[in-house]
N, C-alpha and C. Protein backbone atom coordinates (compact mmCIF):
# COMPACT_ATOMS: atom_id res chain seq x y z
N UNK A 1 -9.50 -35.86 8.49
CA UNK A 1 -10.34 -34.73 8.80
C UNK A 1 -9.54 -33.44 8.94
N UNK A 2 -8.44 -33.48 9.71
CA UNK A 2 -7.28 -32.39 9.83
C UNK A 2 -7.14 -31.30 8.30
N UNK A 3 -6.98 -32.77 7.33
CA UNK A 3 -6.60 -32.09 5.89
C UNK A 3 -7.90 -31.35 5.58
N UNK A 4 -8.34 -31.36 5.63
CA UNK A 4 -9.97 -30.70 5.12
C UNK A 4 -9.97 -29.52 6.00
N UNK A 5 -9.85 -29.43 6.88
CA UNK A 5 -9.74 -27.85 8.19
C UNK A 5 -8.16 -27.16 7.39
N UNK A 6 -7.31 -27.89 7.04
CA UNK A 6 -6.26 -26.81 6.44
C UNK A 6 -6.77 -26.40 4.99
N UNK A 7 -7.28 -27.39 4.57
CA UNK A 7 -7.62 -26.91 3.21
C UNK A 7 -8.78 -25.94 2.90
N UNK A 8 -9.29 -25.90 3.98
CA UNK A 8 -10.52 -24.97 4.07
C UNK A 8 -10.36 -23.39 4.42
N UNK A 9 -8.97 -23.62 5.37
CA UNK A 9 -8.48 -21.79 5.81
C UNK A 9 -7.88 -21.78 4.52
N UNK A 10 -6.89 -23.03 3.85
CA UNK A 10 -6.08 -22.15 2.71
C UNK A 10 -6.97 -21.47 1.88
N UNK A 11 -7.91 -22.31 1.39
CA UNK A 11 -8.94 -22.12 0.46
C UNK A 11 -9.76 -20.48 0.73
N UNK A 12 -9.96 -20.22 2.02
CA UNK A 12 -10.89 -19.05 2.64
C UNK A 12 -9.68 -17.86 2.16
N UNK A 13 -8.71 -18.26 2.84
CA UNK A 13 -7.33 -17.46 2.83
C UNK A 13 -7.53 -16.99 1.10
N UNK A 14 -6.95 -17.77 0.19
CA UNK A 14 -6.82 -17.42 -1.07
C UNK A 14 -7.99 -16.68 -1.60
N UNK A 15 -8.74 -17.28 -1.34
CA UNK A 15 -10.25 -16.21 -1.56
C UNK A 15 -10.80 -14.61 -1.52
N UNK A 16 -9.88 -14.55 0.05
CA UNK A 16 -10.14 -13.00 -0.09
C UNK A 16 -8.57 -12.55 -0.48
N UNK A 17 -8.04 -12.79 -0.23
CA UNK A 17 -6.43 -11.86 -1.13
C UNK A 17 -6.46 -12.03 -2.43
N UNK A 18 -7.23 -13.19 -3.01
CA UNK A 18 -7.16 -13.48 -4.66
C UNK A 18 -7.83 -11.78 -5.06
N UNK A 19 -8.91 -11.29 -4.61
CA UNK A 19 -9.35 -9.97 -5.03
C UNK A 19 -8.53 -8.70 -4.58
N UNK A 20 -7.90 -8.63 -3.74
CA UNK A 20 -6.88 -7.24 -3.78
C UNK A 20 -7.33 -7.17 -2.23
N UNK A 21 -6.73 -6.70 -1.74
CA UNK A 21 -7.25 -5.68 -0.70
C UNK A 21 -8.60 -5.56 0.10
N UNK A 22 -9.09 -6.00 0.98
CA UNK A 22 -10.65 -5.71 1.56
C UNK A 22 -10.43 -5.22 2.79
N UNK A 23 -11.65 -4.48 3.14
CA UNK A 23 -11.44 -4.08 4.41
C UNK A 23 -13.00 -4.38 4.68
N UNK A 24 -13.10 -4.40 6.06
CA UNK A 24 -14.44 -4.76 6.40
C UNK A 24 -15.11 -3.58 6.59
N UNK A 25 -14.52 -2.46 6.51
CA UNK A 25 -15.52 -1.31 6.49
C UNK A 25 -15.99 -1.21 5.43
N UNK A 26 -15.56 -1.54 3.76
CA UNK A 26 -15.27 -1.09 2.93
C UNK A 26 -15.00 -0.40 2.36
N UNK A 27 -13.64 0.01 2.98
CA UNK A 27 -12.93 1.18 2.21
C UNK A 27 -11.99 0.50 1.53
N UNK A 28 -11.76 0.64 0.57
CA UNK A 28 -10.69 0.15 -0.16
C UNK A 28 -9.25 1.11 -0.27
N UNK A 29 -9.44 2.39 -0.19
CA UNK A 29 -8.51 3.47 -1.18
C UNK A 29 -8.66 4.72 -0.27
N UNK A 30 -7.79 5.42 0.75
CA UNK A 30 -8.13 6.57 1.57
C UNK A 30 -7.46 7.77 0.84
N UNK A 31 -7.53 8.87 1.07
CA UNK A 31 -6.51 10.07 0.39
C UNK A 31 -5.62 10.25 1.51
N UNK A 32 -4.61 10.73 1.27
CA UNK A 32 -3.62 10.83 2.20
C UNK A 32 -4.06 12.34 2.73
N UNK A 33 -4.55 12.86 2.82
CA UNK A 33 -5.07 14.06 3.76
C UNK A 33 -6.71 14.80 2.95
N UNK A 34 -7.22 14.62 4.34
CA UNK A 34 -8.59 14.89 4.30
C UNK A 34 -8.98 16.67 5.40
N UNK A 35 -9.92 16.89 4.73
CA UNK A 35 -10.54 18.69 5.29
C UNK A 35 -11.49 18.71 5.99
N UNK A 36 -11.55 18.65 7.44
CA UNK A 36 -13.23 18.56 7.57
C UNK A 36 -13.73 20.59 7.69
N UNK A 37 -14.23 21.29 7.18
CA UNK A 37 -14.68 22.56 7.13
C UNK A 37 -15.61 22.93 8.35
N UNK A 38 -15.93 23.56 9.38
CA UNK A 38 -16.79 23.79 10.04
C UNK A 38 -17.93 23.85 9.80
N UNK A 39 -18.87 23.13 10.03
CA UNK A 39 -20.47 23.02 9.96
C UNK A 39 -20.92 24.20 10.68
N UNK A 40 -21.38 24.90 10.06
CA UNK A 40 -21.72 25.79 10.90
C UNK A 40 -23.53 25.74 10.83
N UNK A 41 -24.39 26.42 12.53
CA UNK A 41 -25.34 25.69 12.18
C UNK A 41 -26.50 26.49 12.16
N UNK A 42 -27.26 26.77 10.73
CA UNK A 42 -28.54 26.71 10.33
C UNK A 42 -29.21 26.73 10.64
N UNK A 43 -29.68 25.81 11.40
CA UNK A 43 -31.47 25.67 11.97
C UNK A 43 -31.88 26.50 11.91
N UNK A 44 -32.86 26.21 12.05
CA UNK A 44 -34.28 26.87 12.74
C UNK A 44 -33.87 26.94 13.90
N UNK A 45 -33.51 26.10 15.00
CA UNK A 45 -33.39 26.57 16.62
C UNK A 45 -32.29 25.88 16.54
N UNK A 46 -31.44 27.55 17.08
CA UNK A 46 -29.94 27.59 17.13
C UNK A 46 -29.51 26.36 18.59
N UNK A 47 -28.68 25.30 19.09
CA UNK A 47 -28.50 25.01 20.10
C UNK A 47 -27.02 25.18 20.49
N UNK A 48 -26.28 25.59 21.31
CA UNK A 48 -25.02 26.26 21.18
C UNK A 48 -24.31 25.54 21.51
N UNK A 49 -22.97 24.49 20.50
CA UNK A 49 -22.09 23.84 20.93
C UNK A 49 -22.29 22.61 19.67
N UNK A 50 -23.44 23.06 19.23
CA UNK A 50 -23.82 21.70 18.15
C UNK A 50 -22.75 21.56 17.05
N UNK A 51 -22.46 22.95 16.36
CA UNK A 51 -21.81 22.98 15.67
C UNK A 51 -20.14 22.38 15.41
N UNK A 52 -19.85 23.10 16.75
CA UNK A 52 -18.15 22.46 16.91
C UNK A 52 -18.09 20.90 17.25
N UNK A 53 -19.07 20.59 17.81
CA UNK A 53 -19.29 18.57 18.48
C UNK A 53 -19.23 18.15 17.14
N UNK A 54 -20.20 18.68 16.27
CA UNK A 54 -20.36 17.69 15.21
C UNK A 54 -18.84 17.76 14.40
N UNK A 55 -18.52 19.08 13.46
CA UNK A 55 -17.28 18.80 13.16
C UNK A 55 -15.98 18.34 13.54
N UNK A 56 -15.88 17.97 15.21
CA UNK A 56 -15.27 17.02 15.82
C UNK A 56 -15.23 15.96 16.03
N UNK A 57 -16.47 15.16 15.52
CA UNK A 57 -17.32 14.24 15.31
C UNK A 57 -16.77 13.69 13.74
N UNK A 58 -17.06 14.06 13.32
CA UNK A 58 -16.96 13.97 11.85
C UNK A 58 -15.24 14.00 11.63
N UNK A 59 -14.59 14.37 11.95
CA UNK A 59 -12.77 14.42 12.21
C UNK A 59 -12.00 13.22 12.57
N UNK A 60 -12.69 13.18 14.01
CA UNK A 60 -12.70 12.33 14.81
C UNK A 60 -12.67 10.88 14.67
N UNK A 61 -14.30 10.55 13.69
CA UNK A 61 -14.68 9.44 13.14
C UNK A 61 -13.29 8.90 11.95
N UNK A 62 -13.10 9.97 10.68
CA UNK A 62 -12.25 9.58 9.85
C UNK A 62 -11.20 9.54 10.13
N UNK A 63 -10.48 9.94 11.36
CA UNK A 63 -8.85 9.89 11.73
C UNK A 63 -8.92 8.70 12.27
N UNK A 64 -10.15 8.23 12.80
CA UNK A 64 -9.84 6.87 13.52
C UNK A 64 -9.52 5.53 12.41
N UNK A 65 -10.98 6.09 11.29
CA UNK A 65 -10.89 4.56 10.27
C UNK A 65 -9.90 4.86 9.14
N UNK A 66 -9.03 5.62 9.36
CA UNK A 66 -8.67 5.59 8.34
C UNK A 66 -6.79 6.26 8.56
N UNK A 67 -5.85 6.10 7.03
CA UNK A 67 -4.75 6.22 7.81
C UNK A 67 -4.61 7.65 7.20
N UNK A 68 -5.79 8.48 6.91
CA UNK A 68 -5.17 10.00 6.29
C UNK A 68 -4.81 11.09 7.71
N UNK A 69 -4.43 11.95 6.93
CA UNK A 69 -3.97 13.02 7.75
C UNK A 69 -4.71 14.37 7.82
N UNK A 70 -5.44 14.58 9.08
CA UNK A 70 -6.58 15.55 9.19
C UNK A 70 -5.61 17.21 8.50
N UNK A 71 -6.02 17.82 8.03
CA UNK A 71 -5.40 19.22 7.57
C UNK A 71 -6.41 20.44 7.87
N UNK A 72 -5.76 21.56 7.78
CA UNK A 72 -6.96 22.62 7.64
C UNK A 72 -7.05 23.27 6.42
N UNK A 73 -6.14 23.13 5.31
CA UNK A 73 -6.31 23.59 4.08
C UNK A 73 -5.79 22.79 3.29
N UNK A 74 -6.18 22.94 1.93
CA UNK A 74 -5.58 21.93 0.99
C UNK A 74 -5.58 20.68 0.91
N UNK A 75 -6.81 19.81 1.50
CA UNK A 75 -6.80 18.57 1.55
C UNK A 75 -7.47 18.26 0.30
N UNK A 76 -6.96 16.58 -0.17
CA UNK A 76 -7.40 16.26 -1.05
C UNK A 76 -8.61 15.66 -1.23
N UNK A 77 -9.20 15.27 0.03
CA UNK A 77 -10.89 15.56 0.21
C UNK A 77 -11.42 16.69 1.18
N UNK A 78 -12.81 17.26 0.91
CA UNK A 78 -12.96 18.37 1.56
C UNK A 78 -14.56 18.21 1.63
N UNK A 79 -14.93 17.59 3.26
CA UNK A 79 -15.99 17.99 3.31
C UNK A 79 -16.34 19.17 4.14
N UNK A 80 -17.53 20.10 3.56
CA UNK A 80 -18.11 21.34 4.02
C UNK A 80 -19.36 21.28 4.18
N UNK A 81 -20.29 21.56 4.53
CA UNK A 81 -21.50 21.93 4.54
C UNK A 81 -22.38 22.68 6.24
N UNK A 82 -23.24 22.57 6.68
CA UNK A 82 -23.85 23.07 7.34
C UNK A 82 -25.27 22.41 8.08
N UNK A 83 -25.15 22.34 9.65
CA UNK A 83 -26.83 21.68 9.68
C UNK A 83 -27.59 22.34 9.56
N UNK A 84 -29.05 21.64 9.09
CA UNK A 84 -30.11 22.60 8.59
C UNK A 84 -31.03 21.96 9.07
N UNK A 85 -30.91 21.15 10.41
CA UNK A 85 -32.13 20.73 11.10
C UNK A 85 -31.88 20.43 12.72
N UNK A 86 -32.56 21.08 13.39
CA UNK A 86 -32.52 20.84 14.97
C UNK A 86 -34.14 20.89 15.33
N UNK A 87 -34.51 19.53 15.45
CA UNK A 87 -35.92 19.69 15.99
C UNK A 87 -36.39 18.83 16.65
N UNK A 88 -37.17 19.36 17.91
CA UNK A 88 -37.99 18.53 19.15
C UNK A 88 -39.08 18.59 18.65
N UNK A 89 -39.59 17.28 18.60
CA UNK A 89 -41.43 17.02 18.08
C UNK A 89 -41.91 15.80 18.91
N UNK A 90 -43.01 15.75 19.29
CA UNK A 90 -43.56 14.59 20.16
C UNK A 90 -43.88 13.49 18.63
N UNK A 91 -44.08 12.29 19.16
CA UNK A 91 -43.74 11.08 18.37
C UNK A 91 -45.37 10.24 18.87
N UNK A 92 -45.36 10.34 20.53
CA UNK A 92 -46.65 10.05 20.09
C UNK A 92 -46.66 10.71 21.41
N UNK A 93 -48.72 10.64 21.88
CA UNK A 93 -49.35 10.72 22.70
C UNK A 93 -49.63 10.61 24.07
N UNK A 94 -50.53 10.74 24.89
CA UNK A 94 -50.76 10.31 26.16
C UNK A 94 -52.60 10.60 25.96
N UNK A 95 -53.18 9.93 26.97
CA UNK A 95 -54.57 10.16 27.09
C UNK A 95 -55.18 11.75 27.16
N UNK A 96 -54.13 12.71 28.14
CA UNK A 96 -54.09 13.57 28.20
C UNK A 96 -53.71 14.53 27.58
N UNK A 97 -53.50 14.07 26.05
CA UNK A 97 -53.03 14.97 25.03
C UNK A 97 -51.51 15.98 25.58
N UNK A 98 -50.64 15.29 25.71
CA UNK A 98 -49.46 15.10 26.61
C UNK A 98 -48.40 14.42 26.01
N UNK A 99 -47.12 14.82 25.64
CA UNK A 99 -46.45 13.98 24.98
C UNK A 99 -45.77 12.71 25.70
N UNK A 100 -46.08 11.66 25.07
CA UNK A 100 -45.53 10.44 25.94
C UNK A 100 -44.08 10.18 25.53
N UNK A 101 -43.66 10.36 24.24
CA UNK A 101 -42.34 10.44 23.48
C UNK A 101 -42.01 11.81 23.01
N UNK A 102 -40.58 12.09 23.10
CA UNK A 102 -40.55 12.91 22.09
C UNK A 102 -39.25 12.45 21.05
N UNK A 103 -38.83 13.03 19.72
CA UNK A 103 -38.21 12.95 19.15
C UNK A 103 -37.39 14.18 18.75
N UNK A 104 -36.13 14.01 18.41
CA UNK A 104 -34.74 14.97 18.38
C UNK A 104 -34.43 14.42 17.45
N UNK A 105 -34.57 15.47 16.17
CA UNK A 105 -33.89 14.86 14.84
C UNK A 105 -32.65 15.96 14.36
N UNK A 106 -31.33 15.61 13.63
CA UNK A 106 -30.48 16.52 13.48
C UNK A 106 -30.30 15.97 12.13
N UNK A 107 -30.40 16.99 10.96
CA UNK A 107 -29.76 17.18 9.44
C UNK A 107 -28.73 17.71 9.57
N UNK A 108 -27.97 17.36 8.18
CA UNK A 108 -27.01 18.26 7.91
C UNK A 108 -26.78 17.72 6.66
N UNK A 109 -26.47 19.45 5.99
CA UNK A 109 -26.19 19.28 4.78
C UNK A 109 -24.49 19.26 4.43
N UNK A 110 -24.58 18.06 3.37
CA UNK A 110 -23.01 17.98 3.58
C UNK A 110 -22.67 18.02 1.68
N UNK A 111 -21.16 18.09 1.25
CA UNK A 111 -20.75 18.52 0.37
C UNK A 111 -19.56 18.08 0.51
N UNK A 112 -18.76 17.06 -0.40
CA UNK A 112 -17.92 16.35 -0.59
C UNK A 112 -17.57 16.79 -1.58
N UNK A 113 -15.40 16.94 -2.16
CA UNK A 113 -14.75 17.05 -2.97
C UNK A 113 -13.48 16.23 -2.95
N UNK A 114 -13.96 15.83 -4.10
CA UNK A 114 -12.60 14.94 -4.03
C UNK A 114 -11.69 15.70 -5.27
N UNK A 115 -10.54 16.30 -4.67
CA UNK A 115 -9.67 16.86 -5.80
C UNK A 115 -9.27 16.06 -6.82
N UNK A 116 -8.87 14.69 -6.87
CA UNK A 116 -8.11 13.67 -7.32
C UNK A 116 -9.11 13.17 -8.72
N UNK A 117 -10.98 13.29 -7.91
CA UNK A 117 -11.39 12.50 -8.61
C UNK A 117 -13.09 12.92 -8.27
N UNK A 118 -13.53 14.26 -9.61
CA UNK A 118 -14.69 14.74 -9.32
C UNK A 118 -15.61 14.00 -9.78
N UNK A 119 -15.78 12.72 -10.18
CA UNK A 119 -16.70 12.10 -10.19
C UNK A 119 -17.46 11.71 -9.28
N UNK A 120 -16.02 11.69 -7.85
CA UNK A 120 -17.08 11.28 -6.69
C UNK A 120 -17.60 12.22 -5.99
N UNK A 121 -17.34 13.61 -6.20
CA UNK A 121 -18.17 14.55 -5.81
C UNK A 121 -19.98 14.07 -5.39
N UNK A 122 -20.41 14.78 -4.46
CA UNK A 122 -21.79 15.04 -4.10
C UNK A 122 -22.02 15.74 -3.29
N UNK A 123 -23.31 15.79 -3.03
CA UNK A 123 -24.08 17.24 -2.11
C UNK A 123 -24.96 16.32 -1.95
N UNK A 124 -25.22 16.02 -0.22
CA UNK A 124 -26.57 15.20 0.23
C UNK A 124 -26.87 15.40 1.31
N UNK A 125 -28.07 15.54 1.89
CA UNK A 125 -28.50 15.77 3.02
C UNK A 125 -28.21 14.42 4.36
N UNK A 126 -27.27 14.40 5.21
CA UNK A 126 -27.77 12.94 6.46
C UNK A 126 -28.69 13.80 7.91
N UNK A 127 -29.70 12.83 7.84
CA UNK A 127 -30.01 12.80 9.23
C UNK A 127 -30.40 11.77 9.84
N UNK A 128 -30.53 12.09 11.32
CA UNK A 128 -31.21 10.60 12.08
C UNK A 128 -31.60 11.54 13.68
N UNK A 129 -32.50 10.59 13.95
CA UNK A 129 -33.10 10.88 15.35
C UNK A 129 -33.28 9.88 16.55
N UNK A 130 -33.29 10.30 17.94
CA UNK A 130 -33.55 9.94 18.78
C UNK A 130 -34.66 10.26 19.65
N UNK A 131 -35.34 9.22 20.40
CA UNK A 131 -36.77 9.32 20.91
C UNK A 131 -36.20 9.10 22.23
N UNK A 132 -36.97 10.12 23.19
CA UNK A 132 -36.84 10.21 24.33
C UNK A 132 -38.25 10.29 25.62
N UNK A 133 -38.00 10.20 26.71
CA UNK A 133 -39.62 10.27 27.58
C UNK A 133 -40.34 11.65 27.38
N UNK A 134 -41.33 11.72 27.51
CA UNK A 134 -42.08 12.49 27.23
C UNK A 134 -41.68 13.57 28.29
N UNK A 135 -41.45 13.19 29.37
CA UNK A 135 -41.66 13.76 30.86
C UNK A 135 -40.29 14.34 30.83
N UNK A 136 -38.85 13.66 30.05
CA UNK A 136 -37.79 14.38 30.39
C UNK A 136 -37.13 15.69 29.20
N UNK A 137 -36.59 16.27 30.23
CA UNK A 137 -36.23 17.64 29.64
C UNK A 137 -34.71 17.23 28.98
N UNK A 138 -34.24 17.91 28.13
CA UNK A 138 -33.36 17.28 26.82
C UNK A 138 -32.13 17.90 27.05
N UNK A 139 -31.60 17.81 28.53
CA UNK A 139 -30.53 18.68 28.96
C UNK A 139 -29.05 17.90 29.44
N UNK A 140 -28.04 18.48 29.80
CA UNK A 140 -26.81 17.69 30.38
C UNK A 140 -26.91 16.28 30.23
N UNK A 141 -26.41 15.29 30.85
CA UNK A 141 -26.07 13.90 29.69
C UNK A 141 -26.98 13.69 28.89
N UNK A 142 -28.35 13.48 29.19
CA UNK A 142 -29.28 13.16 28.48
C UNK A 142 -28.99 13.94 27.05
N UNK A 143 -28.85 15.00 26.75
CA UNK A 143 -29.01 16.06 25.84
C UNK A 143 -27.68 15.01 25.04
N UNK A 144 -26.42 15.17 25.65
CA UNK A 144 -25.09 14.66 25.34
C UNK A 144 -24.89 13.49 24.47
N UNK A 145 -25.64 12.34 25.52
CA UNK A 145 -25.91 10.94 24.66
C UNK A 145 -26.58 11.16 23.62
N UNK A 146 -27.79 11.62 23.77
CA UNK A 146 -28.60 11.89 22.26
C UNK A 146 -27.38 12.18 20.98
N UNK A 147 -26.55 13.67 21.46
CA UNK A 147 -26.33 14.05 20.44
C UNK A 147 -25.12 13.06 19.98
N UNK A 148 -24.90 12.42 21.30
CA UNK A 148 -23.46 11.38 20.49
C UNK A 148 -24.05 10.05 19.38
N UNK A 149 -25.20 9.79 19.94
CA UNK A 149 -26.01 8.61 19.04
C UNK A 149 -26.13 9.02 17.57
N UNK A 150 -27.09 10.31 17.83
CA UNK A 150 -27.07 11.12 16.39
C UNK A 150 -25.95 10.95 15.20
N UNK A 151 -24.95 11.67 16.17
CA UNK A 151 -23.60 12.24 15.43
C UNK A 151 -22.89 11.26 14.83
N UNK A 152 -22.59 9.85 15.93
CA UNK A 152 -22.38 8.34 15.57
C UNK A 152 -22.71 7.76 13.89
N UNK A 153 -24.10 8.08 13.73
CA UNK A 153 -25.28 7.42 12.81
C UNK A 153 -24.99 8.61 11.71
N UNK A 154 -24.61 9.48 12.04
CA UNK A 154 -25.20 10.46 10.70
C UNK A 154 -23.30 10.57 10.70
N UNK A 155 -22.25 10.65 11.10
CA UNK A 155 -20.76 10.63 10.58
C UNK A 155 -20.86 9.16 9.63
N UNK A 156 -21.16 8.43 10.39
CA UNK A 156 -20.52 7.07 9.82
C UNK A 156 -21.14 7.02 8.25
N UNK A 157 -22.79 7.34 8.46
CA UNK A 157 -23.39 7.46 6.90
C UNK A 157 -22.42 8.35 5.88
N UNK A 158 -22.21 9.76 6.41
CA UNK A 158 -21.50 10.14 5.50
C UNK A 158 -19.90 9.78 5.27
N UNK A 159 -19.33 8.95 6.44
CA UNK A 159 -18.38 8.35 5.79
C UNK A 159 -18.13 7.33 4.72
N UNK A 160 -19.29 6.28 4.72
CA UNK A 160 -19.63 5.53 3.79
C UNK A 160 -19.91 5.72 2.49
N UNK A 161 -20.80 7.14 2.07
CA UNK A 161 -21.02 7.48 1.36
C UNK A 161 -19.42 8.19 0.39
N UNK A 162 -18.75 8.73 1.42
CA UNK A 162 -17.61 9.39 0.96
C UNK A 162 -16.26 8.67 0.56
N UNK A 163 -15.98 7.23 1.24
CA UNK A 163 -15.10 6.31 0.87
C UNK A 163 -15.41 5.12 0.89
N UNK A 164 -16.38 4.19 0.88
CA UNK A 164 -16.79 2.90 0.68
C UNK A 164 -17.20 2.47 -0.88
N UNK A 165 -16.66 1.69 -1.56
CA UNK A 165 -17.08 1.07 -2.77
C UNK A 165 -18.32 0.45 -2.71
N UNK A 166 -19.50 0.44 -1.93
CA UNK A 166 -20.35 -0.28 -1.80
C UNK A 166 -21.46 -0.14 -3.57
């Protein structure tokens, strides 16, 4: 029985190195220095601080997964763009025509260059939202967590989009 448990890691083992390289994020291939550009922010309703969180966010995220080197000019990827959505909307109801939920959605338009290799160029919009009590006001942590959930969900998408072979 022993032989069958070694032959089964060798077997697993050879399996994934037989293809090259994997990573479980799926990145295969990073640039050795990446640009993040200031988002600067758009909306419709300006909220003050959104702008610099997120492109710290977005920095932040790729210095962690990855082994490039953040720059402020001349990187061989360069994302830029701008948010173009900050909005509180109730989600649903109360008897009293009263919001029982509300929802906080954040866009941003983003714009990827890859110097090396403009095929992978694109321009795409990410967003995502969070639902909150009807009754609470969207301020200090509360406001904070939201925007870290957001920022979480909408970096990681556009990291995927920007270096994952998927």
């Amino acid at each position: 029985m022993r032989i069958y448990k070694y032959i089964s890691i060798v077997a697993l083992f050879l399996s994934l190195t037989g293809c090259g390289f994997y990573s479980f994020t799926g990145v295969t291939d990073t640039p050795n220095s990446f640009q993040v550009n200031f988002f600067q922010n758009n909306a419709p309703l300006i909220e003050p601080g959104l702008d610099i969180q997120f492109t710290n966010a977005l920095q932040d995220l790729i210095q962690n997964q990855t082994s490039s080197n953040l720059v402020t000019s001349g990187g061989e990827v360069i994302f830029d763009g701008e948010i173009v959505e900050y909005r509180i909307s109730p989600t649903t109801a109360t008897a009293n025509n009263r919001a029982a939920q509300n929802r906080l959605t954040i866009g941003v338009n983003v714009r990827y260059t890859d110097t090396k290799d403009e095929e992978k160029n694109f321009e795409q919009r990410f967003s995502f939202f969070v639902d909150y009590d009807g009754d609470a006001l969207l301020t200090g942590s509360q406001r904070d967590s939201a925007w870290e959930e957001i920022f979480q969900r909408i970096t990681q998408d556009i990291f995927q989009k920007a270096f994952a072979d998927w």
